[in-house]
Protein backbone atom coordinates (compact mmCIF):
# COMPACT_ATOMS: atom_id res chain seq x y z
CA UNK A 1 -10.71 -14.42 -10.33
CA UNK A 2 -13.68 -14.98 -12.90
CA UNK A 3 -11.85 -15.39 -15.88
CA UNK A 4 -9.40 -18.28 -14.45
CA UNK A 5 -12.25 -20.49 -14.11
CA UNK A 6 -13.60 -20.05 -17.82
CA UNK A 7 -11.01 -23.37 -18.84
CA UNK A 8 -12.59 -26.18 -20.79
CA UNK A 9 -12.35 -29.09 -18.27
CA UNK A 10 -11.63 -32.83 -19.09
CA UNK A 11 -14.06 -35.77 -17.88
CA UNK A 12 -12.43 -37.45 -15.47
CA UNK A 13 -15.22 -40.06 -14.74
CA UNK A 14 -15.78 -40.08 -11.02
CA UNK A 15 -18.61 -41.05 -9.14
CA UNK A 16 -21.31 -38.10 -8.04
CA UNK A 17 -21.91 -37.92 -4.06
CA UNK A 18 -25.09 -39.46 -3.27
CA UNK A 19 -28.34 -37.51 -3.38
CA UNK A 20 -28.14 -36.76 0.72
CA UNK A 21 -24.38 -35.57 0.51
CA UNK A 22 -25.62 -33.71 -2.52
CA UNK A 23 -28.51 -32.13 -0.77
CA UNK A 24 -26.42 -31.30 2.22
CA UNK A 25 -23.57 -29.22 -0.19
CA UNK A 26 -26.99 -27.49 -2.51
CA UNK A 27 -28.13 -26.12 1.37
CA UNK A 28 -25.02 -24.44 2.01
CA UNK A 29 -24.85 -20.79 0.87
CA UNK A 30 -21.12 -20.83 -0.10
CA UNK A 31 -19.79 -21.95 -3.23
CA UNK A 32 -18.24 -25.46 -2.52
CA UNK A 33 -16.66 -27.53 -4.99
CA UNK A 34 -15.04 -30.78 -3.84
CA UNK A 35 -11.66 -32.35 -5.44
CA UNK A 36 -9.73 -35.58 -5.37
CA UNK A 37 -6.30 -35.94 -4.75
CA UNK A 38 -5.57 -34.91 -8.17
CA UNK A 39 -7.41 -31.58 -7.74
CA UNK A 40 -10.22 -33.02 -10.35
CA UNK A 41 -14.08 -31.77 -8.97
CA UNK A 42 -16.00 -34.58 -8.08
CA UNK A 43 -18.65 -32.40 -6.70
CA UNK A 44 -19.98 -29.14 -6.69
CA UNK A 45 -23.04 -27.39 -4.87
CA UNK A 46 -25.95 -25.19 -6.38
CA UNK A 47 -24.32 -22.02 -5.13
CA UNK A 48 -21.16 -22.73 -7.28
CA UNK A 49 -22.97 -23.41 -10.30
CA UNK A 50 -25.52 -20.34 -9.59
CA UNK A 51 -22.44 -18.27 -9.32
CA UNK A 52 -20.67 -19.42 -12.40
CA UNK A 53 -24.08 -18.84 -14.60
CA UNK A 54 -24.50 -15.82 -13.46
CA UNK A 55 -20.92 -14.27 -14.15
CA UNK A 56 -20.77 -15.65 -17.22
CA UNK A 57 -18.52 -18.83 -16.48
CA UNK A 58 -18.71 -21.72 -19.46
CA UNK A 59 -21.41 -24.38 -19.28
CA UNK A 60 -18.17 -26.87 -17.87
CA UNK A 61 -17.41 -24.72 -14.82
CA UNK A 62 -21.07 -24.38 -14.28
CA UNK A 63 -21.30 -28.48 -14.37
CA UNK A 64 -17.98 -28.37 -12.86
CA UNK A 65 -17.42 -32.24 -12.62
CA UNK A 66 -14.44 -33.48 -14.42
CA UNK A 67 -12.57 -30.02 -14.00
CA UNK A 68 -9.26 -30.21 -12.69
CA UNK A 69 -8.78 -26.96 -10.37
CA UNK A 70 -5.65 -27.06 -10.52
CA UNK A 71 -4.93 -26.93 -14.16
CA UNK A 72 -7.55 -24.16 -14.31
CA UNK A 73 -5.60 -22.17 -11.94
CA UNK A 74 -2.40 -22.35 -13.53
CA UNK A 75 -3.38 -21.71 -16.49
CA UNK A 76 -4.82 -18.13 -15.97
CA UNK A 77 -3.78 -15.84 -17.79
CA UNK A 78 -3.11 -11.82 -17.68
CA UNK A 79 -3.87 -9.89 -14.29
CA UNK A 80 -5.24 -13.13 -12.23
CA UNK A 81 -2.32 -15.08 -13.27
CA UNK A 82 0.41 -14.72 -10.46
CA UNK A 83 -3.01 -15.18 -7.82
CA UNK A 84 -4.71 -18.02 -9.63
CA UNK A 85 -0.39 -19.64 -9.05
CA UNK A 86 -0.68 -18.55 -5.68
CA UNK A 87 -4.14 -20.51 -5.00
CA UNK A 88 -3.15 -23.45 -6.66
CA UNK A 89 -0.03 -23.85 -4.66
CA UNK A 90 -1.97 -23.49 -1.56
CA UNK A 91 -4.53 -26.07 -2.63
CA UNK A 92 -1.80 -28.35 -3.92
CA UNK A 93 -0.12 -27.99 -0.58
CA UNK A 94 -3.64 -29.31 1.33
CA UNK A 95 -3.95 -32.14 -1.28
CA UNK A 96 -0.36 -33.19 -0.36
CA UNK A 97 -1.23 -32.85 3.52
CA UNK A 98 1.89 -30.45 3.54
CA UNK A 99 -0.66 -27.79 5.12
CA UNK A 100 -3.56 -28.49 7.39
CA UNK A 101 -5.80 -25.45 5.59
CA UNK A 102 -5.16 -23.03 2.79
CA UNK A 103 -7.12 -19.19 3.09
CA UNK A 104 -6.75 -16.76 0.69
CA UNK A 105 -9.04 -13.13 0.39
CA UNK A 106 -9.49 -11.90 -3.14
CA UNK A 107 -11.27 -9.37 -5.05
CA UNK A 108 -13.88 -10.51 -7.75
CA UNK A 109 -15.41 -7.39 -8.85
CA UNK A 110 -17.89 -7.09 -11.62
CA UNK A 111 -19.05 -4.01 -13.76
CA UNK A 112 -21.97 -3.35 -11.45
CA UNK A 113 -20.27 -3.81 -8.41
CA UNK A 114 -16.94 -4.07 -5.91
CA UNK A 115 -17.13 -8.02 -4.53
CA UNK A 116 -14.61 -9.49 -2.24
CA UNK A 117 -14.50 -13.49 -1.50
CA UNK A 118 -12.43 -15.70 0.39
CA UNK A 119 -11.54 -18.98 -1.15
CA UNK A 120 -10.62 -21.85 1.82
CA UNK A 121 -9.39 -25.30 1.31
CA UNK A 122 -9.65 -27.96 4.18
CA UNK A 123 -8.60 -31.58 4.05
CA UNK A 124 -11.02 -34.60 3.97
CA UNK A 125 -10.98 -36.58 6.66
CA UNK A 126 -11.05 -40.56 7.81
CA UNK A 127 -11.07 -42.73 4.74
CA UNK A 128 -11.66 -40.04 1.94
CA UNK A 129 -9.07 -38.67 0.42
CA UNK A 130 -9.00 -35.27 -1.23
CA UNK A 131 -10.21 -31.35 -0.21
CA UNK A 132 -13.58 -29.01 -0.03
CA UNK A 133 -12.84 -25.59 -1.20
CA UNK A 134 -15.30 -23.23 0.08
CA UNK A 135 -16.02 -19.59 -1.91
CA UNK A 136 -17.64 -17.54 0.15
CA UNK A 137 -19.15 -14.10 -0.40
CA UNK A 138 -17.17 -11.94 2.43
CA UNK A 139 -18.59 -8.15 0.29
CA UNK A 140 -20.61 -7.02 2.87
CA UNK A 141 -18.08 -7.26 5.50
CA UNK A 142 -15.45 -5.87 3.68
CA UNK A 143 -18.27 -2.78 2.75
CA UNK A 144 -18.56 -2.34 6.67
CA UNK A 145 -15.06 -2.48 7.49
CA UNK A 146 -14.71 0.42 5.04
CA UNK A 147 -17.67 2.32 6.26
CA UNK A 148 -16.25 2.36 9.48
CA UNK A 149 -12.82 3.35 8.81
CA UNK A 150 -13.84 6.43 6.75
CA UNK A 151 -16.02 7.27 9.66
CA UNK A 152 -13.04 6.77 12.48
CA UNK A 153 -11.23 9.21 10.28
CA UNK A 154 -14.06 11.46 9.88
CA UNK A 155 -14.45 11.53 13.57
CA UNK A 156 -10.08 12.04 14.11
CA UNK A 157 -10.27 15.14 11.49
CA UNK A 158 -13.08 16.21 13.87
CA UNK A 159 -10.50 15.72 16.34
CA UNK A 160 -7.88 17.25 14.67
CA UNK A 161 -10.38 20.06 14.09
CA UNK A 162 -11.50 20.52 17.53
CA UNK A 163 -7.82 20.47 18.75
CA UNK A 164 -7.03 22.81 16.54
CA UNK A 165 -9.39 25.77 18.70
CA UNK A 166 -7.34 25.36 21.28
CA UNK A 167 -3.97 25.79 19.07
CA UNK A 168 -5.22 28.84 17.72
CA UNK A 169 -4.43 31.40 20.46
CA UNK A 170 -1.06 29.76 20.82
CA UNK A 171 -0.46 29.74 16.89
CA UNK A 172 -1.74 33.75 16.99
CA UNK A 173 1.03 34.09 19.18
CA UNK A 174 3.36 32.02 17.79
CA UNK A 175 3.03 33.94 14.35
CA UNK A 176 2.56 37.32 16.19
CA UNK A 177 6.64 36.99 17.55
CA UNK A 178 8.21 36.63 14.01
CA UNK A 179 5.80 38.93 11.95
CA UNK A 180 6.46 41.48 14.41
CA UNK A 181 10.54 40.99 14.06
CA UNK A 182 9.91 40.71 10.24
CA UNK A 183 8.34 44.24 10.42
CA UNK A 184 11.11 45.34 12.45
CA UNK A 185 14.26 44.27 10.38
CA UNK A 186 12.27 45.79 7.34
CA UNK A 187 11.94 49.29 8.73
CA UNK A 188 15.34 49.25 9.54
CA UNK A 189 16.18 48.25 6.34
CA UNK A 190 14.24 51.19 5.17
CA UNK A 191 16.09 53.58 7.15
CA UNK A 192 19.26 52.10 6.49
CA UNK A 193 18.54 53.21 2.48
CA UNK A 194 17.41 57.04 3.41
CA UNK A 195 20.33 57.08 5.39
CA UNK A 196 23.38 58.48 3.46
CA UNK A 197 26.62 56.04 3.00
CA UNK A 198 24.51 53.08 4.11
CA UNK A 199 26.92 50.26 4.38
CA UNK A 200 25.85 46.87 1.72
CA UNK A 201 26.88 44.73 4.35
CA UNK A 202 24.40 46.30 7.08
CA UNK A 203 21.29 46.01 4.75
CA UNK A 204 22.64 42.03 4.04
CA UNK A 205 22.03 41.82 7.84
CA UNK A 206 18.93 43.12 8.12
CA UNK A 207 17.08 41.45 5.11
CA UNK A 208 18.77 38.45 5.93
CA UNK A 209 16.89 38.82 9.30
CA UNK A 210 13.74 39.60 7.27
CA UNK A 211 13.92 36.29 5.47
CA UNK A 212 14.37 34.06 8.31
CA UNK A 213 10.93 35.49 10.48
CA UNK A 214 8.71 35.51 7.20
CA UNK A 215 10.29 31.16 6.95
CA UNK A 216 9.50 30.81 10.25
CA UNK A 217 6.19 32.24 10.14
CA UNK A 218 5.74 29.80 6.87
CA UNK A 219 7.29 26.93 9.35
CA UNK A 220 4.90 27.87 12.08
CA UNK A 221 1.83 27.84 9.13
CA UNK A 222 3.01 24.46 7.58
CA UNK A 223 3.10 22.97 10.46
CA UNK A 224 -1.23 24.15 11.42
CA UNK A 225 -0.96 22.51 8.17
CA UNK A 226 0.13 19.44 7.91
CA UNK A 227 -1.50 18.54 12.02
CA UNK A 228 -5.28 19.86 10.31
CA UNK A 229 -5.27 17.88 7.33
CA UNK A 230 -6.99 14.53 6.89
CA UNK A 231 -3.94 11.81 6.56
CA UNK A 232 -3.47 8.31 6.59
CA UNK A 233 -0.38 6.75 8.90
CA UNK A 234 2.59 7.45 7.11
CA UNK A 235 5.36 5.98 9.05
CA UNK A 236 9.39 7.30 9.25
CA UNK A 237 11.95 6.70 11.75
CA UNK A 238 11.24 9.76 14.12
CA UNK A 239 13.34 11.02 17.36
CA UNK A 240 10.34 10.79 20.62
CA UNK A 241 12.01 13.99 21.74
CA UNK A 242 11.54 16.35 18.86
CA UNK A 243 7.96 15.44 18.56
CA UNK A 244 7.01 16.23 22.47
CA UNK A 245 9.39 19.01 21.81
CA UNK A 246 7.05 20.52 19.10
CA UNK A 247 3.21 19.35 20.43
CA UNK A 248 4.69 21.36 23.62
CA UNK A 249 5.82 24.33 21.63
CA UNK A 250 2.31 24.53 19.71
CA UNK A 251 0.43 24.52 23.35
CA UNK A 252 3.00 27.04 24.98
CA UNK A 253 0.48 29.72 24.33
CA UNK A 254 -2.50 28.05 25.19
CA UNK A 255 -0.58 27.03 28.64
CA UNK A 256 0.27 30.43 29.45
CA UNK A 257 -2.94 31.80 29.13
CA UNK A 258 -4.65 29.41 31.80
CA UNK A 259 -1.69 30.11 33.44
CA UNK A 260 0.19 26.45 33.65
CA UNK A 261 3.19 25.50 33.62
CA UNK A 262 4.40 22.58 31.41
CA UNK A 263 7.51 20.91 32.18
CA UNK A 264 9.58 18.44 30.80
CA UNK A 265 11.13 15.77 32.45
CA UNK A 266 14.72 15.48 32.32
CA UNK A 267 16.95 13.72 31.72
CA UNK A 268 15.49 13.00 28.61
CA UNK A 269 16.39 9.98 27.01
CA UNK A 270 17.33 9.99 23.18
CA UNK A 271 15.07 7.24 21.54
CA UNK A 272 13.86 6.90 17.72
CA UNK A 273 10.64 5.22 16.42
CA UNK A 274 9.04 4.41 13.70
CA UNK A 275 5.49 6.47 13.59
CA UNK A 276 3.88 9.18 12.09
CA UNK A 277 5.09 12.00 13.64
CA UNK A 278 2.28 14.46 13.32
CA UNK A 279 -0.48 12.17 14.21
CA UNK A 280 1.62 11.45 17.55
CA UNK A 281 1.93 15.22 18.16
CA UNK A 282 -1.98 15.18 17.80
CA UNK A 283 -2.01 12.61 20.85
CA UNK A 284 0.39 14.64 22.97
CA UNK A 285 -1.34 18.24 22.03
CA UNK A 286 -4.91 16.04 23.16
CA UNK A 287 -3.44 14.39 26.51
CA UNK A 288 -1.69 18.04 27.98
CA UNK A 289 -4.27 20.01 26.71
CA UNK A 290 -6.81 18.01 28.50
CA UNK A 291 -4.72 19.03 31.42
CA UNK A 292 -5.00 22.14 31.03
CA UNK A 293 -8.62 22.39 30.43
CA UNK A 294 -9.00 19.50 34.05
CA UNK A 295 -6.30 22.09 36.07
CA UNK A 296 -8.46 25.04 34.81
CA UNK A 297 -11.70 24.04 35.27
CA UNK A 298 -11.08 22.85 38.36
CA UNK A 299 -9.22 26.35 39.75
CA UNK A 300 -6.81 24.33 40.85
CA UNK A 301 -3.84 26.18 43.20
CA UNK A 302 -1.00 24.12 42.08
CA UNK A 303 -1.12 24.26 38.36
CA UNK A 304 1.46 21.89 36.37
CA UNK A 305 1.72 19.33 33.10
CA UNK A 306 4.79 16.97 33.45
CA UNK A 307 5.58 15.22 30.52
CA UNK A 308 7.79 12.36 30.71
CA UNK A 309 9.93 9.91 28.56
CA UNK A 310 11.35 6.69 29.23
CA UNK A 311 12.28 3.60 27.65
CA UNK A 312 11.47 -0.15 29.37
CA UNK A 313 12.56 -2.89 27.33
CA UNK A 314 11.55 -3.14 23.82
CA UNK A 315 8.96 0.41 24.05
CA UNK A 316 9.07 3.98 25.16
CA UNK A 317 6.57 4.83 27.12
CA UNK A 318 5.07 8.64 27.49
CA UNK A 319 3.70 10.03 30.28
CA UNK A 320 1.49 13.04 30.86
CA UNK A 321 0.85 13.75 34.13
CA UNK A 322 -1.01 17.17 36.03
CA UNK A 323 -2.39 18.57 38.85
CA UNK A 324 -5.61 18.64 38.53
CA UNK A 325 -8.74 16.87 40.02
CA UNK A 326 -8.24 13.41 39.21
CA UNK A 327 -10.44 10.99 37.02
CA UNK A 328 -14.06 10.62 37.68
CA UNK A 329 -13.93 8.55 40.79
CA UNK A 330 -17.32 6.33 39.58
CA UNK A 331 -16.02 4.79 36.48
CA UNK A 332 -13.33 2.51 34.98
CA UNK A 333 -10.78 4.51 33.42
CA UNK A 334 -11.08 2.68 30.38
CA UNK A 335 -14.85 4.84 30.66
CA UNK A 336 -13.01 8.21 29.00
CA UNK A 337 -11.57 5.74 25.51
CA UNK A 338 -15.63 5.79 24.73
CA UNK A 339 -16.16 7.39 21.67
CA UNK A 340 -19.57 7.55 22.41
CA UNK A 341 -20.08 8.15 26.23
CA UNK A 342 -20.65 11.47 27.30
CA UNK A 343 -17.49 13.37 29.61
CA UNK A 344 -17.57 13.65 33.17
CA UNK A 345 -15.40 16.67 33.27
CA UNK A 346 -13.96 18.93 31.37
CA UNK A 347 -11.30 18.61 29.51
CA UNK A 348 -12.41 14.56 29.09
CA UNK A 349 -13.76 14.10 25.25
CA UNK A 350 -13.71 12.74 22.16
CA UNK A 351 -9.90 12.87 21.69
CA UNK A 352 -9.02 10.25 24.14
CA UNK A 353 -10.60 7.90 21.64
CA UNK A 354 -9.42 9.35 18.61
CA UNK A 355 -5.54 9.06 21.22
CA UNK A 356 -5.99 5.60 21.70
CA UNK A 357 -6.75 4.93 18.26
CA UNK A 358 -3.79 6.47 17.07
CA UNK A 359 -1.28 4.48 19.96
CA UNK A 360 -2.81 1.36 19.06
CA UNK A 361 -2.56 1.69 15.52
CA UNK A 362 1.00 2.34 15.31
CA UNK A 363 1.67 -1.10 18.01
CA UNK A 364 1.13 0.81 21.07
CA UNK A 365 -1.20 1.22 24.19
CA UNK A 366 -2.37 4.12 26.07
CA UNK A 367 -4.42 3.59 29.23
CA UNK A 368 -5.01 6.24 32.05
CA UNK A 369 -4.62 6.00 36.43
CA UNK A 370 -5.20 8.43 39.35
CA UNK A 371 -1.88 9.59 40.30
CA UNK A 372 -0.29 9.54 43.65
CA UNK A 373 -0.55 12.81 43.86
CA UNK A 374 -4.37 13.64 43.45
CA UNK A 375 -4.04 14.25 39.83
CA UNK A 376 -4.33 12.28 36.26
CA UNK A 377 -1.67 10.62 34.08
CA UNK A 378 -2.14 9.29 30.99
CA UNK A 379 0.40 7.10 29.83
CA UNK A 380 1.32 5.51 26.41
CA UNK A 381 3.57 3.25 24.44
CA UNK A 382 5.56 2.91 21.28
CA UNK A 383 7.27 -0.31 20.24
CA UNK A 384 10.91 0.15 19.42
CA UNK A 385 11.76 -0.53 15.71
CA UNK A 386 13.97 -3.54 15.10
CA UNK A 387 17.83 -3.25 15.32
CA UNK A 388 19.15 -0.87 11.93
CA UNK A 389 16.07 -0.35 11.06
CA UNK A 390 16.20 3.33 11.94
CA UNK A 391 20.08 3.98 11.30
């Protein structure tokens, strides 16, 4: 927004605060410039005209008494344009009293640096008539709150990554079934051409069969794929069934090796949603394979992973539910969502957190219980999208 204050400004001969309310405004860190009803400055502090020296503003805006805001604002030009509007409509509206207190976040970036501010404007009060607006440097925070989100998704592709050691006997077996059938229909077609009088329509058959086991295979590979890679939320309408459907199918292997059965609940209701589907099968694939691990760990005797669907009101809620020792009896459940606290048993880790991050981030919640019948179930929620909204 630099360049929209760079207007020559007009002197509209008002009176300068007196030198307390003046030293009061120089001790606040945040560039403050004070207008009348008309939007002219009648003030500003020594952060404001710090800031416009040092970024190259004209010696007016530096001064800044006599500007009128408002006119500077509209009358930006190029890429600030439609935002310098959009500010001076909000300001206008305090002035007016049609709006108790105008915020807007912007970008102010030099060459050396990204910068991010927030601009506020809030009403005088009692007998004086007119508005503060308050720049204020918010760069740091927005730094942070970038730092941390490129280290949440560092720590769900170590997630992803970690999940995907416990895919890879099940995807070994997956891609074992149609190789091996791909193999099969390609010796026969082999035979079928040393054979004598071989029939045209009997090798269609057979390479026809080749060609859908080698797309599977690819299907079964795309889909490693696309649940490995590092993604942002990208949201469709999705049907809840397919996707447990498919988590289940990638953990079949994994199941039947620590010999557990996974069963879904029926009937199962049919119930679309607007999520990313492959980050959701990355929650189910964490909640039933820490099952597993709980059931297996524990040598438990009766050795099952329900999953359930089921729709209350205006969500869907999921539950994953197993036989297997419980949760730790010492702690809140709310104790396993720690990123950082160390599990109490196996098959408790880091992907609850990296779960619970994903629920809540597409308008959900996932929270945990002892269930009735010794075990754990994990439970979580979707919103429903809006009425034709997934038609």
């Amino acid at each position: 927004m630099k360049d929209a204050f760079n207007a020559p400004g007009t002197d509209a001969g008002l009176p300068a605060p007196d030198t307390l309310g003046q030293a009061v405004l120089d001790a606040i860190p945040a560039q403050i410039a004070v207008l009348d009803l008309s939007g002219n400055i009648i003030a500003v502090n020594l952060a404001w005209q710090l800031f416009a020296a040092e970024n190259g503003g004209s010696p007016d805006l530096e001064h800044g008494v006599g500007l009128n805001y408002l006119d500077i604002c509209r009358r930006a030009e190029g890429a600030d344009a439609i935002e310098a509007q959009w500010i001076a409509d909000g300001i206008a509206a305090v002035l007016e009293g049609r709006s108790g207190r105008f915020l807007y976040e912007y970008p102010c970036n030099s060459p050396d640096c990204e910068r991010w501010f927030t601009i506020m404007a809030v009403p005088l009060r009692d007998s004086v008539a007119g508005a503060v607006l308050l720049h204020t440097d918010i760069s740091a925070q927005k730094r942070a709150e970038r730092d941390s989100r490129k280290a949440r998704e560092a720590t769900a592709q170590a997630a992803r990554l970690n999940a995907v050691g416990i895919l890879a006997h099940s995807v070994v077996h997956e891609l074992a079934q149609p190789l091996s059938a791909a193999s099969f229909f390609s010796a026969t077609a082999v035979a079928l051409l040393e054979r004598d009088g071989a029939q045209a329509k009997d090798l269609d058959k057979v390479l026809n069969g080749v060609d859908t086991q080698i797309k599977r295979a690819a299907d079964i590979v795309q889909r490693l794929r696309e649940f490995v890679r590092t993604r942002k939320i990208r949201k469709e309408c999705v049907e809840v069934a397919e996707i447990l459907v498919r988590a289940l199918t990638l953990l079949r292997w994994f199941a039947k090796d620590k010999h557990v059965e996974i069963r879904l609940a029926h009937p199962m209701p049919s119930v679309t949603v607007n999520a990313d589907s492959i980050q959701l099968e990355q929650v189910l694939v964490n909640l039933v394979s820490n099952s597993i691990h709980a059931i297996d760990a524990a040598q438990m005797q009766q050795r099952e992973v329900l999953v359930a669907l089921s729709l209350k009101q205006d969500q869907v809620e999921i539950s994953v539910s197993d036989t297997g020792p419980g949760l730790p009896p010492d702690d809140s459940p709310d104790y396993l969502f720690d990123l950082f606290a160390p599990p109490k048993s196996a098959g408790l880790g880091m992907g609850l957190a990296i779960s619970r991050e994903i629920v809540e981030a597409h308008g959900g919640k996932l929270w945990a219980e002892q269930a009735p019948s010794g075990g754990a179930v994990f439970h979580f929620t979707l919103p429903l999208p809006a009425p034709l909204a997934c038609t």
